[in-house]
N, C-alpha and C. Protein backbone atom coordinates (compact mmCIF):
# COMPACT_ATOMS: atom_id res chain seq x y z
N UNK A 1 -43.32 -100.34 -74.60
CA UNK A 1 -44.11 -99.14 -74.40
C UNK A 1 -43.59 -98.32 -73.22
N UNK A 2 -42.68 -99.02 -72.41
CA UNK A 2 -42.20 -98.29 -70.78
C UNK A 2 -41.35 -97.65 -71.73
N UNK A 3 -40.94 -98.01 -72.66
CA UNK A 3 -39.80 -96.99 -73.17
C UNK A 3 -39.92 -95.67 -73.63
N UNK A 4 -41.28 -95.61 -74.64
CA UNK A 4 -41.55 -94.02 -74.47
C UNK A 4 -42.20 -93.17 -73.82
N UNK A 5 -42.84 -93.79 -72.28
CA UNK A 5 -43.75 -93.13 -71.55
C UNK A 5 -42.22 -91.82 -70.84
N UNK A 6 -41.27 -92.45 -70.61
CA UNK A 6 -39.87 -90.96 -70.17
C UNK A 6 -39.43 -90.63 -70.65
N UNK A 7 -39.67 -90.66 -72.16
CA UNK A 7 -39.35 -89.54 -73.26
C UNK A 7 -40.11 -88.60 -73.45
N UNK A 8 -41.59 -89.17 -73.13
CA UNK A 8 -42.84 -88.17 -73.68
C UNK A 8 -42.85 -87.22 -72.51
N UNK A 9 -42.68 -87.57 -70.93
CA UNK A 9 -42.13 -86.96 -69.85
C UNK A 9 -41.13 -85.66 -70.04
N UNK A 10 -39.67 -86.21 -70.64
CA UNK A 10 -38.93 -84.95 -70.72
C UNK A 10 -39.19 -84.53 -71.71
N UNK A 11 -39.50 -84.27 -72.85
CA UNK A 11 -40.11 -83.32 -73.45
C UNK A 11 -41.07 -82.46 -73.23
N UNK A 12 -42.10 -82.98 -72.53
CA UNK A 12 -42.88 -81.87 -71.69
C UNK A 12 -42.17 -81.05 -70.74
N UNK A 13 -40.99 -81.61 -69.99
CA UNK A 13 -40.48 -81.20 -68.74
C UNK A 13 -39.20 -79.86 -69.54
N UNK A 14 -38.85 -80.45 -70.79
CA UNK A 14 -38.02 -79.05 -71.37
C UNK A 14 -39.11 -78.08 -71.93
N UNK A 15 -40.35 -78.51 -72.27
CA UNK A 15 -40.83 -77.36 -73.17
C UNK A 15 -41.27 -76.06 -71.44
N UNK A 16 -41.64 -76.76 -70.34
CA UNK A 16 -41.98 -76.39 -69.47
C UNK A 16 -40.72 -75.17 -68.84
N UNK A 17 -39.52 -75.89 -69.01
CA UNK A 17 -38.06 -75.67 -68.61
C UNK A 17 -37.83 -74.23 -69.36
N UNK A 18 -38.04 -74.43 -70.93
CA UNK A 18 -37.58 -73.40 -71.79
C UNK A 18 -38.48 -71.98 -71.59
N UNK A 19 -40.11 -72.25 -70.86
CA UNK A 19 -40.88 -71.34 -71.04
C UNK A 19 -40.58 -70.40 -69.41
N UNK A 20 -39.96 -71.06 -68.68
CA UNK A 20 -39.72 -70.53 -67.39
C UNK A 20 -38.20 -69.79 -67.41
N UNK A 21 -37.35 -70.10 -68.68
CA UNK A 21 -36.23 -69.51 -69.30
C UNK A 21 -36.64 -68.09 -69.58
N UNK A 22 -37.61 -68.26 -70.71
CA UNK A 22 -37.62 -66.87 -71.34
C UNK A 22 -38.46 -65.57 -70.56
N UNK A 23 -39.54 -66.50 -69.43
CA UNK A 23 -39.66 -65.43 -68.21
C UNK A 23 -38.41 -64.88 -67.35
N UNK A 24 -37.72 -65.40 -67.29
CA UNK A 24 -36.41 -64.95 -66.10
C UNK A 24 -35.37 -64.13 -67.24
N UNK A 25 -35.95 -63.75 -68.46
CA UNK A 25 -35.14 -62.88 -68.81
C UNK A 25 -35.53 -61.17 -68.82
N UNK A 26 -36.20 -61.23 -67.84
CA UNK A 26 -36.43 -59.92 -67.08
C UNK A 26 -35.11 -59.35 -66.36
N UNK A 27 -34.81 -58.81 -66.17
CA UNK A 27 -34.13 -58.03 -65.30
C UNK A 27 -34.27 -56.54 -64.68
N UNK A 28 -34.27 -57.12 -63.46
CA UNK A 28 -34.22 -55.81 -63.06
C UNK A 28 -32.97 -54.77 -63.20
N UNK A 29 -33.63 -53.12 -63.17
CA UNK A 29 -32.59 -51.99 -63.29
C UNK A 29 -31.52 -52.08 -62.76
N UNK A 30 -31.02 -52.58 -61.67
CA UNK A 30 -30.21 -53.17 -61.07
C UNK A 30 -29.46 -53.74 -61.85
N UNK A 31 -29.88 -54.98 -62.14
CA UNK A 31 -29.19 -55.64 -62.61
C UNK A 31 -28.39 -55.67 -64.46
N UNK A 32 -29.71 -54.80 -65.16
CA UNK A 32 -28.78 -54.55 -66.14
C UNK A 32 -27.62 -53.44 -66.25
N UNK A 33 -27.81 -52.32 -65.00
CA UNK A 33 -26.75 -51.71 -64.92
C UNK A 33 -25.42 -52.51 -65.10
N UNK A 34 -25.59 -52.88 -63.73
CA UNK A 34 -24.35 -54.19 -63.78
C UNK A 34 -23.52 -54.74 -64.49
N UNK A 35 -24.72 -55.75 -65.25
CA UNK A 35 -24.27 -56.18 -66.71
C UNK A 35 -23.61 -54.82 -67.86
N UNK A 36 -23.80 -53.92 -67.57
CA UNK A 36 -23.40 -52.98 -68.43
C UNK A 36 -22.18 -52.60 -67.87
N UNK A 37 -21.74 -52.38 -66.78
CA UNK A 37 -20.95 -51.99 -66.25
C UNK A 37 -19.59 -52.93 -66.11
N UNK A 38 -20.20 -54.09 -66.28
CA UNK A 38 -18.85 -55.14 -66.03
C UNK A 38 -18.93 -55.65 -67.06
N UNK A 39 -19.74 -55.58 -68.39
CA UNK A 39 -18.93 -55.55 -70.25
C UNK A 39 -18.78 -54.83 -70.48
N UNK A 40 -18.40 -53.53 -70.09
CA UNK A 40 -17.56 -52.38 -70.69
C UNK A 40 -16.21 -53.17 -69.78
N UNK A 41 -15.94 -53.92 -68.46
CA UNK A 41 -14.86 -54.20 -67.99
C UNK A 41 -14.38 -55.37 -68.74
N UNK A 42 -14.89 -56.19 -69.09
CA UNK A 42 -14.35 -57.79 -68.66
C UNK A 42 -14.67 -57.53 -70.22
N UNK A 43 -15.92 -57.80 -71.02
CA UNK A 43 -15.97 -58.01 -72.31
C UNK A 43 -17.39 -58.95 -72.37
N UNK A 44 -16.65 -59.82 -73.15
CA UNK A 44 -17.96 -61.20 -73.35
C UNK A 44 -17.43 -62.23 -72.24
N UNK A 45 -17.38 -62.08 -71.02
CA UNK A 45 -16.83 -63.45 -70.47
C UNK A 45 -17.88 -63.02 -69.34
N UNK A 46 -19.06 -63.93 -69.69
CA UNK A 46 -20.36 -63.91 -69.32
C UNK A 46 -20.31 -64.49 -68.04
N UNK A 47 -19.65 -65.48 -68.05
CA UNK A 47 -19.47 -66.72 -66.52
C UNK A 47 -18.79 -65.39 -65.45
N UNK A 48 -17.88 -64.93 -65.34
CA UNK A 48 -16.81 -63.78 -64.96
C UNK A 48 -18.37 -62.77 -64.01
N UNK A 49 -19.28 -62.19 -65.34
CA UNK A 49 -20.54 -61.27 -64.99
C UNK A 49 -21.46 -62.02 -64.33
N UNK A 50 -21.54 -63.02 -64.41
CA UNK A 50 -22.79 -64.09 -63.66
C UNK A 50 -22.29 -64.13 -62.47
N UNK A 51 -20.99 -64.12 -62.11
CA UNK A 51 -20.44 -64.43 -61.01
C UNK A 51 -20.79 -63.10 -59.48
N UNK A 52 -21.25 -62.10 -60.64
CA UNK A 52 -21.44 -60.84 -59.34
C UNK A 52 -23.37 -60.80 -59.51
N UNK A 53 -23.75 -61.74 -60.45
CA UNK A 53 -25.40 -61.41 -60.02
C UNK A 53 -25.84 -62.56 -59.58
N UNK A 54 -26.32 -62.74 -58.37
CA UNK A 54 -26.92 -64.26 -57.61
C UNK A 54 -27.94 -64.57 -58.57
N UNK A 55 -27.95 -65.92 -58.73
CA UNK A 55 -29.34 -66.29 -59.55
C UNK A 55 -28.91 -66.30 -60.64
N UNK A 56 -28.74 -65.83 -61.54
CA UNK A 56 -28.09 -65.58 -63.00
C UNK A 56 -26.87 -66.64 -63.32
N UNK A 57 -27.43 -67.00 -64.48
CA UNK A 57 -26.07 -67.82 -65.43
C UNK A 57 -25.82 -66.97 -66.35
N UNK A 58 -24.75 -67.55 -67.02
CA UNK A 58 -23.90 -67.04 -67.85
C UNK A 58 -24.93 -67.00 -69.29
N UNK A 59 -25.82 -68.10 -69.17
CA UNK A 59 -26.04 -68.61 -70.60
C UNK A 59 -27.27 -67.44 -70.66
N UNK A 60 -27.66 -66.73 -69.33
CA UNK A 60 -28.92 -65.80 -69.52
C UNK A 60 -28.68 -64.75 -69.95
N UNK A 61 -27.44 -64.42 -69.35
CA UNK A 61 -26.69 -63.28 -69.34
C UNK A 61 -26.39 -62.82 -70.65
N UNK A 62 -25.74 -64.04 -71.53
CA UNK A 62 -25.19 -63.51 -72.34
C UNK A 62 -26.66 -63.54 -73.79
N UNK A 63 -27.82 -64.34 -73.28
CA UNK A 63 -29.04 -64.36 -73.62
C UNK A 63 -29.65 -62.68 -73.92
N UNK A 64 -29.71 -62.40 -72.74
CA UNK A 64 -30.24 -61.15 -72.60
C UNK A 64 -29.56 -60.21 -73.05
N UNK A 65 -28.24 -60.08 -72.84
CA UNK A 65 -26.88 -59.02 -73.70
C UNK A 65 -27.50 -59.74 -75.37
N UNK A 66 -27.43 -60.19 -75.95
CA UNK A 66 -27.53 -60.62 -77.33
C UNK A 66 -28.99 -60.07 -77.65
N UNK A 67 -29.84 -60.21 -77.24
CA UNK A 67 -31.60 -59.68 -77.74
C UNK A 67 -32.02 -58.38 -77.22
N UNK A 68 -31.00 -57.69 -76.42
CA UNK A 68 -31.28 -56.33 -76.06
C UNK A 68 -30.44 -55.40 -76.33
N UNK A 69 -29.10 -55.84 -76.91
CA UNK A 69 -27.67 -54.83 -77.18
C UNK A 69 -27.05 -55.18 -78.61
N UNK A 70 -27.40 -56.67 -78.86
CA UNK A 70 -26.48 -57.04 -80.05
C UNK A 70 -27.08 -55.80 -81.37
N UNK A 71 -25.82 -56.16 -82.09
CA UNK A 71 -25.98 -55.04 -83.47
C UNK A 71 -26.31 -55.76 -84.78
N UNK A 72 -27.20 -55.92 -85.77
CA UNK A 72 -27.36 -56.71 -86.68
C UNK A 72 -27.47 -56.14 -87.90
N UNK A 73 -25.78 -54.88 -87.64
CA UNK A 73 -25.86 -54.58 -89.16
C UNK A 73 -24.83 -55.47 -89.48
């Protein structure tokens, strides 16, 4: 039974994880300038753009570029 009491743990601890994800995909004006400004430079090399916004990963970055810019014709 010790065996599934730290499974039932991280599963709560990702659903917790994932919901504090999709809040931090705010950005401020600032910052989507940015992002706009350095994929018209660089492209899709998200790690490259994460690298000039503190706080930000790549995986948000390219999160937030995909649900606010992507094209789905």
């Amino acid at each position: 039974m010790a065996d599934l009491d730290p499974s039932s743990e991280d599963s709560s601890v990702d659903s917790r994880e994932q919901s504090s994800q999709d809040s931090k995909l705010e950005f401020s004006e600032d910052e989507e300038t940015l992002i706009i400004r350095m994929f018209n430079l660089v492209g899709e090399r998200w790690s490259l753009i994460a690298g000039r916004i503190p706080g930000r990963t790549a995986e948000e970055i390219e999160k937030y570029w995909t649900s606010r810019y992507s094209t789905s014709e």
